[in-house]
Protein backbone atom coordinates (compact mmCIF):
# COMPACT_ATOMS: atom_id res chain seq x y z
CA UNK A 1 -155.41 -40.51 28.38
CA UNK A 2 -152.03 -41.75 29.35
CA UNK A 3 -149.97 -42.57 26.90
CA UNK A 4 -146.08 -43.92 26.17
CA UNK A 5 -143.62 -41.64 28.91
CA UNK A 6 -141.94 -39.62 26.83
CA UNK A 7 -138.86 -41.17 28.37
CA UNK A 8 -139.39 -44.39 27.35
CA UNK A 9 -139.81 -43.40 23.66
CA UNK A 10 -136.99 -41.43 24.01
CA UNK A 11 -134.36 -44.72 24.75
CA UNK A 12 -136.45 -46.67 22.32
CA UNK A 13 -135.56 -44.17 19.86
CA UNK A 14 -132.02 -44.19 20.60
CA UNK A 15 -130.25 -47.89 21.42
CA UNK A 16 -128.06 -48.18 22.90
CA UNK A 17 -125.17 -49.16 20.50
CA UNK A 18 -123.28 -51.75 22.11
CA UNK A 19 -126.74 -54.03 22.82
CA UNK A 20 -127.74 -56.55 20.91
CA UNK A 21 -130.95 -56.87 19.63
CA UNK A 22 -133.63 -59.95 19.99
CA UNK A 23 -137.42 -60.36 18.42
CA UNK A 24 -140.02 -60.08 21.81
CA UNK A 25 -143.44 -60.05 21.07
CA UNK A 26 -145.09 -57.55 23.40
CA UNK A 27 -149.42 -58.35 24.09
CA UNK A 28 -151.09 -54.91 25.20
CA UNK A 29 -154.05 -55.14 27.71
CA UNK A 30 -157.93 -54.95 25.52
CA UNK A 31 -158.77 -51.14 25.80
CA UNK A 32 -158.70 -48.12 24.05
CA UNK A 33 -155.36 -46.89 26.10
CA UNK A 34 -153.73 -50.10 24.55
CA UNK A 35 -154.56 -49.00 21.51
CA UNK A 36 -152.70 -45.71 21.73
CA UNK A 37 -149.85 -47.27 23.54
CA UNK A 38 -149.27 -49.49 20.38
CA UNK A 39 -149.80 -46.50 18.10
CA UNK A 40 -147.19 -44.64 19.85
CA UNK A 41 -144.78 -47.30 20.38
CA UNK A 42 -145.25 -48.72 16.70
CA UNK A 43 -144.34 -44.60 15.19
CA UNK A 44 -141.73 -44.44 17.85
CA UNK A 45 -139.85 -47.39 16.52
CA UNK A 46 -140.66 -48.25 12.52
CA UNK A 47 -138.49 -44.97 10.98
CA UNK A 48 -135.47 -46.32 12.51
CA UNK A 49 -132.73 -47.65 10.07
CA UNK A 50 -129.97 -49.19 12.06
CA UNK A 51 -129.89 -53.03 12.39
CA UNK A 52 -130.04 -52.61 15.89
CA UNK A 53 -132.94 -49.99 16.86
CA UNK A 54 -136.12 -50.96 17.57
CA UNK A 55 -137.96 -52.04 15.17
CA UNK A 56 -141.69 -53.37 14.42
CA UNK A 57 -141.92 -56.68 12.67
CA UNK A 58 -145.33 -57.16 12.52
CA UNK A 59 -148.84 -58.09 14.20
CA UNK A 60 -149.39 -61.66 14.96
CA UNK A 61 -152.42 -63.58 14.24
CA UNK A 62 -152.76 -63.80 18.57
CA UNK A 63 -153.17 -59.99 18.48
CA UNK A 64 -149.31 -59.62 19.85
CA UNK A 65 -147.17 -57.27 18.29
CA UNK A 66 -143.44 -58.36 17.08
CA UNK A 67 -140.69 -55.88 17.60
CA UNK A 68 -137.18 -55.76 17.54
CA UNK A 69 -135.99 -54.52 20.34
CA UNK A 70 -132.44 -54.36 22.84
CA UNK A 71 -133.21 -56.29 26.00
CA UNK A 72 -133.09 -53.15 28.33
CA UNK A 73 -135.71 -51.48 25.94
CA UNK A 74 -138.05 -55.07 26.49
CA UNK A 75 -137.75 -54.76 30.71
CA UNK A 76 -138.42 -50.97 30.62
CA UNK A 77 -141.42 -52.50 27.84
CA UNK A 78 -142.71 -54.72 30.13
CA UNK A 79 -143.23 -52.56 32.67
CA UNK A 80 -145.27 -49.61 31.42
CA UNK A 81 -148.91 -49.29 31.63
CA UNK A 82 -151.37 -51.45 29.12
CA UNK A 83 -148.10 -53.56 28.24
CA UNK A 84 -149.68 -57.02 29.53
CA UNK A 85 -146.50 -58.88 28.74
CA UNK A 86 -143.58 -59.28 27.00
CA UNK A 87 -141.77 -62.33 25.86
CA UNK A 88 -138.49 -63.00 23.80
CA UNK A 89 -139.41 -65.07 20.27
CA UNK A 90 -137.62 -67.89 21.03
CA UNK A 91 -136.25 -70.30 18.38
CA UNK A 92 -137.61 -73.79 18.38
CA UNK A 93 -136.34 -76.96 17.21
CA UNK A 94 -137.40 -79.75 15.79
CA UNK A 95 -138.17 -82.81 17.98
CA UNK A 96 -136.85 -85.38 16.49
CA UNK A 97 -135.46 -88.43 18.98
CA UNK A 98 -131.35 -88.09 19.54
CA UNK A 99 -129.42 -90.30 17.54
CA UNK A 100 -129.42 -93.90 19.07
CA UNK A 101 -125.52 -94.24 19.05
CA UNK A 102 -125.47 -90.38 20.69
CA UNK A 103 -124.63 -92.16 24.10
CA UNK A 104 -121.63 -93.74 23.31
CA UNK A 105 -120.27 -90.25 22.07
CA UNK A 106 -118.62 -89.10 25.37
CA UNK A 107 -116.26 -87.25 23.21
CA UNK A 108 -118.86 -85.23 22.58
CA UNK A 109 -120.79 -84.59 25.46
CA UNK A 110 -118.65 -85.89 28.61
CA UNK A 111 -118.53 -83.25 31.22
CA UNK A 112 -114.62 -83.74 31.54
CA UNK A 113 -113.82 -84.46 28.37
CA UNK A 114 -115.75 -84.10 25.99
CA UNK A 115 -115.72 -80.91 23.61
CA UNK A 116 -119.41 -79.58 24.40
CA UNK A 117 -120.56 -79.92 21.23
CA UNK A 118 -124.37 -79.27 22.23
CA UNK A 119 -123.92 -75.40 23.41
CA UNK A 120 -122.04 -74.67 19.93
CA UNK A 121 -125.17 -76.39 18.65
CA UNK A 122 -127.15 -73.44 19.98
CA UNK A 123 -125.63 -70.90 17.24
CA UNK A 124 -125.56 -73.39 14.72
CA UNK A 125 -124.56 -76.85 13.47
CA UNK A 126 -122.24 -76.02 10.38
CA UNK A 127 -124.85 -74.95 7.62
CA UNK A 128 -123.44 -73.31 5.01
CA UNK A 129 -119.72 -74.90 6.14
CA UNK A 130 -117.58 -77.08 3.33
CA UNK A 131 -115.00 -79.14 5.03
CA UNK A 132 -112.50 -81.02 2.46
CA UNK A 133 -111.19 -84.46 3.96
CA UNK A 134 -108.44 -85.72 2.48
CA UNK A 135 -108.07 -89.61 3.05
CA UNK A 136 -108.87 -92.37 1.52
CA UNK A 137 -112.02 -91.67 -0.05
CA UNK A 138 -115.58 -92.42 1.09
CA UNK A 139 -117.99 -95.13 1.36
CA UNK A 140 -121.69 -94.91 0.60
CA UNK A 141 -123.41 -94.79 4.07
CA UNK A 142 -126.33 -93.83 5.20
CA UNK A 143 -124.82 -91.40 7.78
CA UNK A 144 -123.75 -89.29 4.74
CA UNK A 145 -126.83 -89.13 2.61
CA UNK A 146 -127.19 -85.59 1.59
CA UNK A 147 -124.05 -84.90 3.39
CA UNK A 148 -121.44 -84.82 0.47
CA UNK A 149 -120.56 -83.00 -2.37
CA UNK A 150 -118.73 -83.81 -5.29
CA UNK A 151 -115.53 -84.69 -4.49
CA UNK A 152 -112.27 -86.45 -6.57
CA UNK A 153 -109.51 -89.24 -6.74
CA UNK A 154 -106.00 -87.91 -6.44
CA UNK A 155 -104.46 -91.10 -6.34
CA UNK A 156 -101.94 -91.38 -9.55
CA UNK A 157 -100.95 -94.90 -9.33
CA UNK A 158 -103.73 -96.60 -11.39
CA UNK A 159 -102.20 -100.28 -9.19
CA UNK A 160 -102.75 -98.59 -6.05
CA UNK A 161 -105.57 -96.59 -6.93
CA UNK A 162 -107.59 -100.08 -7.57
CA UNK A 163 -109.87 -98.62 -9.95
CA UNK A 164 -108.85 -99.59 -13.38
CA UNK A 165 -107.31 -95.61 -13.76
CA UNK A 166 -105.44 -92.69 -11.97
CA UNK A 167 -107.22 -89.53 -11.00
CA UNK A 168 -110.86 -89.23 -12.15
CA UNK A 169 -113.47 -87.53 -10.37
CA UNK A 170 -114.97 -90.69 -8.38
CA UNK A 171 -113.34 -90.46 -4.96
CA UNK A 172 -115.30 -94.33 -3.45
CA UNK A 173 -112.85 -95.77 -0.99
CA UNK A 174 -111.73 -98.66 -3.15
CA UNK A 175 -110.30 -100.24 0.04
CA UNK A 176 -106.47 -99.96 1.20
CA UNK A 177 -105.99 -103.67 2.15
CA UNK A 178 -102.44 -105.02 1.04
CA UNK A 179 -101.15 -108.46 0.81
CA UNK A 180 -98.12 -110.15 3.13
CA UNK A 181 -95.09 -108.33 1.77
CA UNK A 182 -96.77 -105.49 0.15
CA UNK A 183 -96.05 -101.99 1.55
CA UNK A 184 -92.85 -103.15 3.68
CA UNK A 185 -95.80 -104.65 6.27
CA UNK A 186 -97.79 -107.54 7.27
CA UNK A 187 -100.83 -108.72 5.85
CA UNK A 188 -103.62 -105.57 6.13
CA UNK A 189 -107.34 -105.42 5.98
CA UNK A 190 -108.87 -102.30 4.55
CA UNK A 191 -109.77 -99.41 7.45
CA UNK A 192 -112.09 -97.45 5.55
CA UNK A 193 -110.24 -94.94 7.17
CA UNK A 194 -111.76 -91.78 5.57
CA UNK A 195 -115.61 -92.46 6.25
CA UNK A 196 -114.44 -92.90 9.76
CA UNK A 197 -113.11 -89.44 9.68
CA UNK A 198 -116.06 -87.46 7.73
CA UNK A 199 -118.90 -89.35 9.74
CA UNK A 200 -117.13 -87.23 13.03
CA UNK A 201 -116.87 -84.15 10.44
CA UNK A 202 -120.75 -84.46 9.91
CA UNK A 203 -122.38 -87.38 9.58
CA UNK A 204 -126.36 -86.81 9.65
CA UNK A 205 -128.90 -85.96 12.67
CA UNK A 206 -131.63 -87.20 13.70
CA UNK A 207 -131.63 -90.11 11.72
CA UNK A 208 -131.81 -93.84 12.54
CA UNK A 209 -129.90 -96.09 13.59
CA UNK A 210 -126.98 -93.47 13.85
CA UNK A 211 -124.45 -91.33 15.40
CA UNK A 212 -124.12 -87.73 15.02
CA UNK A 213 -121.27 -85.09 13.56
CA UNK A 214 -120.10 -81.98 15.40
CA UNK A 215 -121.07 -80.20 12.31
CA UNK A 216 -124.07 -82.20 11.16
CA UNK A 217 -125.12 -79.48 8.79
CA UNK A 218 -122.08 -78.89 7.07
CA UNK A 219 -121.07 -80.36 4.08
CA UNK A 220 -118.10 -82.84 3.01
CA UNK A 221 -115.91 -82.66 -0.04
CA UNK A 222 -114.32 -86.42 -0.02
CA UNK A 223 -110.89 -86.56 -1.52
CA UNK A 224 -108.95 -89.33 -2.58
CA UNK A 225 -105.26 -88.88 -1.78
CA UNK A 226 -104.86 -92.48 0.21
CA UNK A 227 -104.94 -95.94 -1.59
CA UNK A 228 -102.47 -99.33 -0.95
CA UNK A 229 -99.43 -98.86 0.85
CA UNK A 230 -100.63 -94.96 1.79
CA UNK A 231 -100.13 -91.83 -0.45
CA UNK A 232 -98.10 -89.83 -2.60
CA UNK A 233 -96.84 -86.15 -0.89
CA UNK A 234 -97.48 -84.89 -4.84
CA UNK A 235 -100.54 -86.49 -4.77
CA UNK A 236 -102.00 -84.85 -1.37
CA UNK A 237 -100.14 -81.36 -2.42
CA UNK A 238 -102.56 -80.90 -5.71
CA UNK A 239 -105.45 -82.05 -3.70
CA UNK A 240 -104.78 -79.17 -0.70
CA UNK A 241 -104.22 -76.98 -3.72
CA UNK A 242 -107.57 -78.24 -5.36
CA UNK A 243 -109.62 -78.61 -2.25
CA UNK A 244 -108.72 -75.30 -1.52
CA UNK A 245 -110.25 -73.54 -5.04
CA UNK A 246 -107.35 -73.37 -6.56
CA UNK A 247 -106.08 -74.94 -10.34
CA UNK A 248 -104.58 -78.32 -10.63
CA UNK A 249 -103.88 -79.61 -14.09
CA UNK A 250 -106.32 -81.72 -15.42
CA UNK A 251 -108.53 -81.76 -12.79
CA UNK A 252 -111.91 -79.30 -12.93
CA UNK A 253 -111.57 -76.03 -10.34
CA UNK A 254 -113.87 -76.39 -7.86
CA UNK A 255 -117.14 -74.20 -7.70
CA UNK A 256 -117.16 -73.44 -3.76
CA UNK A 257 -113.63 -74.02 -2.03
CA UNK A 258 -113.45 -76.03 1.53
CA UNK A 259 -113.59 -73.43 4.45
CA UNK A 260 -111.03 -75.99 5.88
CA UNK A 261 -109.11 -79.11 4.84
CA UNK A 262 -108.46 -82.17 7.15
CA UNK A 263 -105.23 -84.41 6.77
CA UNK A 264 -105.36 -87.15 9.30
CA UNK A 265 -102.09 -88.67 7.38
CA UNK A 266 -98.89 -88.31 7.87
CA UNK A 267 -95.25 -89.64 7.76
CA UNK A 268 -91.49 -88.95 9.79
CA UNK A 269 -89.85 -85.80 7.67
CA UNK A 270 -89.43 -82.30 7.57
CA UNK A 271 -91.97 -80.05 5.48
CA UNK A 272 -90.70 -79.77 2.04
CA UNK A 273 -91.28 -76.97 -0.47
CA UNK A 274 -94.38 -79.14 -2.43
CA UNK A 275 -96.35 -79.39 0.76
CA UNK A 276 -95.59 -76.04 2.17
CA UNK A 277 -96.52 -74.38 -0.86
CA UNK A 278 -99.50 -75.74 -1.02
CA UNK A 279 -100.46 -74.91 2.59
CA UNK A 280 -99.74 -71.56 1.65
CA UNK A 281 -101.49 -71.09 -1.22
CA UNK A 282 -104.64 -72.73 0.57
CA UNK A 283 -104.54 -70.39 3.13
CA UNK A 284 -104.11 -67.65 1.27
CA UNK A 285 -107.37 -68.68 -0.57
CA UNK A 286 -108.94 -68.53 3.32
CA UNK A 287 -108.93 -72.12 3.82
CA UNK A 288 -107.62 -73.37 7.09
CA UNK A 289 -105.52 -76.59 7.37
CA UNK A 290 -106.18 -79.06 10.26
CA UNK A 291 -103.47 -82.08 10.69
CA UNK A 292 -103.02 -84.83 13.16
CA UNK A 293 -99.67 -84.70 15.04
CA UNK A 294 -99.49 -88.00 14.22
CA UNK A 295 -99.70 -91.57 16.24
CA UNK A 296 -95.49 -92.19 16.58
CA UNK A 297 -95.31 -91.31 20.61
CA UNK A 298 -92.62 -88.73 19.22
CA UNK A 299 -92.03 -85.00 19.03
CA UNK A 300 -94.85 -83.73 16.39
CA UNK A 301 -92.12 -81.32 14.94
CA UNK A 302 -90.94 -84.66 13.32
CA UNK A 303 -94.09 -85.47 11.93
CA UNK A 304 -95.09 -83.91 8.19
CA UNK A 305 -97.27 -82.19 7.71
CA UNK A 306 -98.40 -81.65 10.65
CA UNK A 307 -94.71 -79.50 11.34
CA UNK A 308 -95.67 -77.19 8.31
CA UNK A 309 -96.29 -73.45 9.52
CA UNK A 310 -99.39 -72.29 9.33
CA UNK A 311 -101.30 -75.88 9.79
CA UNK A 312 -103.39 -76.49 12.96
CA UNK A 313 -101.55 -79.45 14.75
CA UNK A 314 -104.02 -81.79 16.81
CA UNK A 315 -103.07 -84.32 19.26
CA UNK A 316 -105.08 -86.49 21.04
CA UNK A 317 -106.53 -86.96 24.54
CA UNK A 318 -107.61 -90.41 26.28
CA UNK A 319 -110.76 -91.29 27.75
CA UNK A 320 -109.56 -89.91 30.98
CA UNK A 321 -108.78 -86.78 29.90
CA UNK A 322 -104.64 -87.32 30.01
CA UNK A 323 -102.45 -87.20 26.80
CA UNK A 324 -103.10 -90.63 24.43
CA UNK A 325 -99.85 -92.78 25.26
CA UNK A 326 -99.55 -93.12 21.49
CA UNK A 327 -100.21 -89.18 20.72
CA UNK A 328 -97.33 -86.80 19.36
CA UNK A 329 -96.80 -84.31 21.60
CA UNK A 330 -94.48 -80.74 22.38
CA UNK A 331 -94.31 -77.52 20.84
CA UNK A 332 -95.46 -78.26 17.27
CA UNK A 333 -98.86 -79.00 18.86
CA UNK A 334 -101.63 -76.40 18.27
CA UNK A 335 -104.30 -78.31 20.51
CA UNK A 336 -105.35 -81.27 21.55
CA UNK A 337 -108.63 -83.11 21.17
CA UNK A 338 -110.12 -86.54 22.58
CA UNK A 339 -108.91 -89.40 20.32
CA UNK A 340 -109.36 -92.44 22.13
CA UNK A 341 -107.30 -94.64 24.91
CA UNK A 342 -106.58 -97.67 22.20
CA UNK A 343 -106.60 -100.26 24.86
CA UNK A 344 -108.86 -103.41 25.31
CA UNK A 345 -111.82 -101.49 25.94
CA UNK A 346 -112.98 -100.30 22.61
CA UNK A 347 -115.93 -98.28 23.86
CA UNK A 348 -113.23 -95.76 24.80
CA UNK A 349 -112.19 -95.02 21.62
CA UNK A 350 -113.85 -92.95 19.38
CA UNK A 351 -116.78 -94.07 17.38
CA UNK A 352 -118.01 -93.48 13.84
CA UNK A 353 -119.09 -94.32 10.23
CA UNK A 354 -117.34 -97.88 8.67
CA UNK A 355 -118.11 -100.42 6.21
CA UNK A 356 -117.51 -104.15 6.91
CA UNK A 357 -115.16 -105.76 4.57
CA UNK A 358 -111.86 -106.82 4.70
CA UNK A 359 -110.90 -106.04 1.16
CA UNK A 360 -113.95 -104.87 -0.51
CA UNK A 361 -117.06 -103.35 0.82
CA UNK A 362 -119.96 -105.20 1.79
CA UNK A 363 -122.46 -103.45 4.61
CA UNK A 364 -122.36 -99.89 6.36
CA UNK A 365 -122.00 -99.98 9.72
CA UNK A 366 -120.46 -98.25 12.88
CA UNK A 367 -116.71 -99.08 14.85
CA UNK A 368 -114.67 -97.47 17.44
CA UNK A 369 -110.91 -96.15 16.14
CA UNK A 370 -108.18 -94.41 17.82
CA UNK A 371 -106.20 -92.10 16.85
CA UNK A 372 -104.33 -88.39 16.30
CA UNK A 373 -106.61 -88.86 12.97
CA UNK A 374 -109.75 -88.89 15.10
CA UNK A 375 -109.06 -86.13 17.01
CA UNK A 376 -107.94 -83.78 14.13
CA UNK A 377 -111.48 -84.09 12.81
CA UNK A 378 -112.81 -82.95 15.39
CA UNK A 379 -110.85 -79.32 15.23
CA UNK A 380 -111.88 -79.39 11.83
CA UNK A 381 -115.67 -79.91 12.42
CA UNK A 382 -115.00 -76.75 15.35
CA UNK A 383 -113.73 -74.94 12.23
CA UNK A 384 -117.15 -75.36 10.12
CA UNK A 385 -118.64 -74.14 13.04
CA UNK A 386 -116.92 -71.25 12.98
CA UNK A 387 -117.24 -70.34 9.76
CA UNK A 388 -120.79 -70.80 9.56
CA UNK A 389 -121.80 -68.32 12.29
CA UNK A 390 -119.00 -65.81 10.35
CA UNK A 391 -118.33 -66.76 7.02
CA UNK A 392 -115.58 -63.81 6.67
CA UNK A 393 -113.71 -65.08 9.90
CA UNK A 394 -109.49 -64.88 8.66
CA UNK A 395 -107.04 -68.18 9.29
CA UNK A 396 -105.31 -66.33 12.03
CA UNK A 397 -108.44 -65.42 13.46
CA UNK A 398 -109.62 -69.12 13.15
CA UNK A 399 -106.57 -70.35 14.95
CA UNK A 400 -105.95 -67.80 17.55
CA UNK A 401 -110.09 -68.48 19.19
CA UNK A 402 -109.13 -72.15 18.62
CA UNK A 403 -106.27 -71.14 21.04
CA UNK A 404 -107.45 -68.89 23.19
CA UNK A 405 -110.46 -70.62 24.08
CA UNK A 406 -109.12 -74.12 24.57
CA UNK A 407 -109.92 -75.53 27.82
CA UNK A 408 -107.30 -76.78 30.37
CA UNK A 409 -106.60 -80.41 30.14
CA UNK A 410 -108.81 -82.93 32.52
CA UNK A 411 -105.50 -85.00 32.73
CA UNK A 412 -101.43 -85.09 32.67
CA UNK A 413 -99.20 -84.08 29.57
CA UNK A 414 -96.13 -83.28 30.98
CA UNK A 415 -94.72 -83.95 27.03
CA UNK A 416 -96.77 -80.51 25.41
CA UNK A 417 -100.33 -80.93 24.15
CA UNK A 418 -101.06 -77.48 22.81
CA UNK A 419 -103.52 -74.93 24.21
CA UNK A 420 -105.33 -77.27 25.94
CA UNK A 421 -108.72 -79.60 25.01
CA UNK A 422 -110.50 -77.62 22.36
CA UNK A 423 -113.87 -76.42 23.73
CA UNK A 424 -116.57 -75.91 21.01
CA UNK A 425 -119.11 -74.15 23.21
CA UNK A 426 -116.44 -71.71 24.16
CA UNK A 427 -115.06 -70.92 20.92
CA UNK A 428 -118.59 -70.78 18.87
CA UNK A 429 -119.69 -68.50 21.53
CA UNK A 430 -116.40 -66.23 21.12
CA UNK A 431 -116.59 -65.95 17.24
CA UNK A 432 -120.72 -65.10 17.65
CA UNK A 433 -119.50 -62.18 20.14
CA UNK A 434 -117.03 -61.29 17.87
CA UNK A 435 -118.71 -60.68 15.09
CA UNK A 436 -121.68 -58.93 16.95
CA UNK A 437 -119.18 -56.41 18.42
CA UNK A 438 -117.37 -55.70 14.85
């Protein structure tokens, strides 16, 4: 009776150490030499202890066996004698119908553009993933039901904060709208500017009617640092601080830190020693700090605090791929990622979660905005990816596969937009190879 070569038991026994392993589920043919082959095969593999040696699973109700096994070991498998087949155990998915809005996402999908958001979705779509965004609180939506968790008002100013008090642990958008005269502008309606910015962090799948986050499956912390007339730097310092795990007076610590903060805000100054600190102590906690470069078509170096060391700097990219004519641009930019043309033709600008309601909210619904602070969610979103395929990946690793896999621009930006376009498969794909080779 022929059994196993020796050969073959021999490599199965000893993997290969660079190879990664997959589950295949081998069928034998219906005799008694099948039988022995599985015997031999099954004590060949189970004593083996590494994470990567072959390694029986277990017998499936369809009479196949499931192994672990290097995909060398599965060809040589496949082609021995009473092995009928072998196939990889491929992961399905669920089949729900794509989001209804998912069409007028080129920013995520367009071949030239876009930042090819559905091969990252192969590893993963952010479970696991807490992504602080700092703005001007949240709306209740549909797009974030089940999305958020408990998040806080850092607004001071009990006028501006429009809630009757200062900080308390309710971070609702309370609108930003101002009267004529009122924060040294005209007349503003509120922007709802911060559900804008988490529904591109994560807002839901699958669900209708709807668009879809980069990280769908990660989860939002919604912080209230913007109000009327904008926001206080000592305000936004103890929330980076807070978001970030660490202790603000006060305020209750945090039970799981952000893996990365968003700040789609800025203003014209240099990074003083409030904000810096804070950057520092957040990433010294591991949490990475993504800023827009700011909307000023100006040098981002001017821009705070997006010229803070250590931050990730994001500009933005039109609908063709060139540099936004409104985007802040040179050396101070980290990379650049699509936020919109802001012309007549809305549908080229980047769409998301908004209320309706000029002052106060009334109905949930969708719009397109523009903006350095649509693009800088994006990075951010990249960044939950990350660290939910390896939780234990550094800041400096973050930002350095952010860089080196950043794609070259589609378009001009003769000004300085960073690495290039960020690329989501690309990077995902780097930090899973990473990890598998440490």
């Amino acid at each position: 009776m022929r059994l196993i070569p020796a050969a073959l038991l021999a490599s199965l026994a000893a993997p290969v150490a660079v190879a990664e392993s997959s589950r295949y589920i081998v069928h034998f043919a219906d005799n008694v030499m099948a039988t022995a082959v599985q015997q031999s095969l099954r004590a060949a593999v189970q004593p083996q202890a590494d994470a990567h040696a072959p390694r029986h699973v277990r017998t499936l109700a369809t009479g196949g066996e499931l192994f672990q096994l290097t995909p060398e070991d599965a060809s040589a498998l496949a082609a021995t004698p009473g092995v009928v087949a072998v196939e990889e155990d491929l992961v399905l998915q669920p089949t729900a119908g794509p989001d209804p809005l998912w069409r007028r996402q080129w920013y995520m999908h367009d071949p030239k553009v876009g930042v090819d958001a559905e091969v990252a979705w192969r590893y993963t779509r952010g479970a696991g993933a807490v992504v602080a965004v700092l703005d001007t609180g949240i709306t209740p939506h549909p797009e974030f039901d089940g999305q958020l968790l408990p998040g806080y008002d850092f607004v001071s100013d009990p006028a501006d904060a429009r809630d009757g008090d200062g900080r308390d642990p309710d971070p609702n958008d309370e609108g930003d709208w101002a009267d004529p005269g009122e924060c040294l502008r005209p007349r503003l309606k509120s922007t709802w500017h911060g559900s804008h910015v988490a529904g591109i962090v994560a807002a839901r799948a699958g669900n209708r009617p709807g668009i879809v986050g980069l990280a769908p499956e990660a989860k939002v912390i919604p912080v209230r640092v913007l109000a009327r007339c904008g926001g206080q730097l000592s305000d936004v310092a103890d929330a980076i601080v807070w978001a970030s795990g660490g202790d603000v007076p006060g305020v209750p610590t945090l039970a799981r830190r952000a893996d990365v903060i968003n700040l789609s805000l800025g203003t014209i100054g240099a990074c003083g020693w409030s904000m810096q600190v804070a950057i520092e102590k957040a990433m010294a906690r591991g949490t990475v700090v993504v800023v827009a470069a700011g909307n000023d078509e100006s040098s981002a170096s001017l821009n705070v605090p997006g010229n803070c060391p250590g931050v990730i700097t994001v500009a933005a990219l039109a609908r063709d791929g060139s540099m936004a004519w409104y985007s802040n641009y040179g050396s101070g930019v980290t990379l650049s990622a699509p936020g919109g043309s802001l012309r007549e033709r809305g549908s080229d600008d980047i769409l998301s979660t908004l209320y309706l309601g000029k002052r106060n909210r009334e109905t949930p619904a969708f719009g397109y905005y523009a903006g350095t602070s649509m693009a800088a969610p994006q990075v951010s979103a990249l960044v939950a990816l990350m660290r939910s395929v390896d939780p234990a990946i550094s800041v400096d690793a973050v930002r350095q596969q952010l860089v080196d896999n950043a794609r070259p621009l589609p378009g001009p930006c003769p000004k300085g937009c960073g690495a290039g376009l960020m690329d989501a498969g690309a990077t995902v794909d780097a930090v899973v190879e990473d990890r598998v080779s440490r």
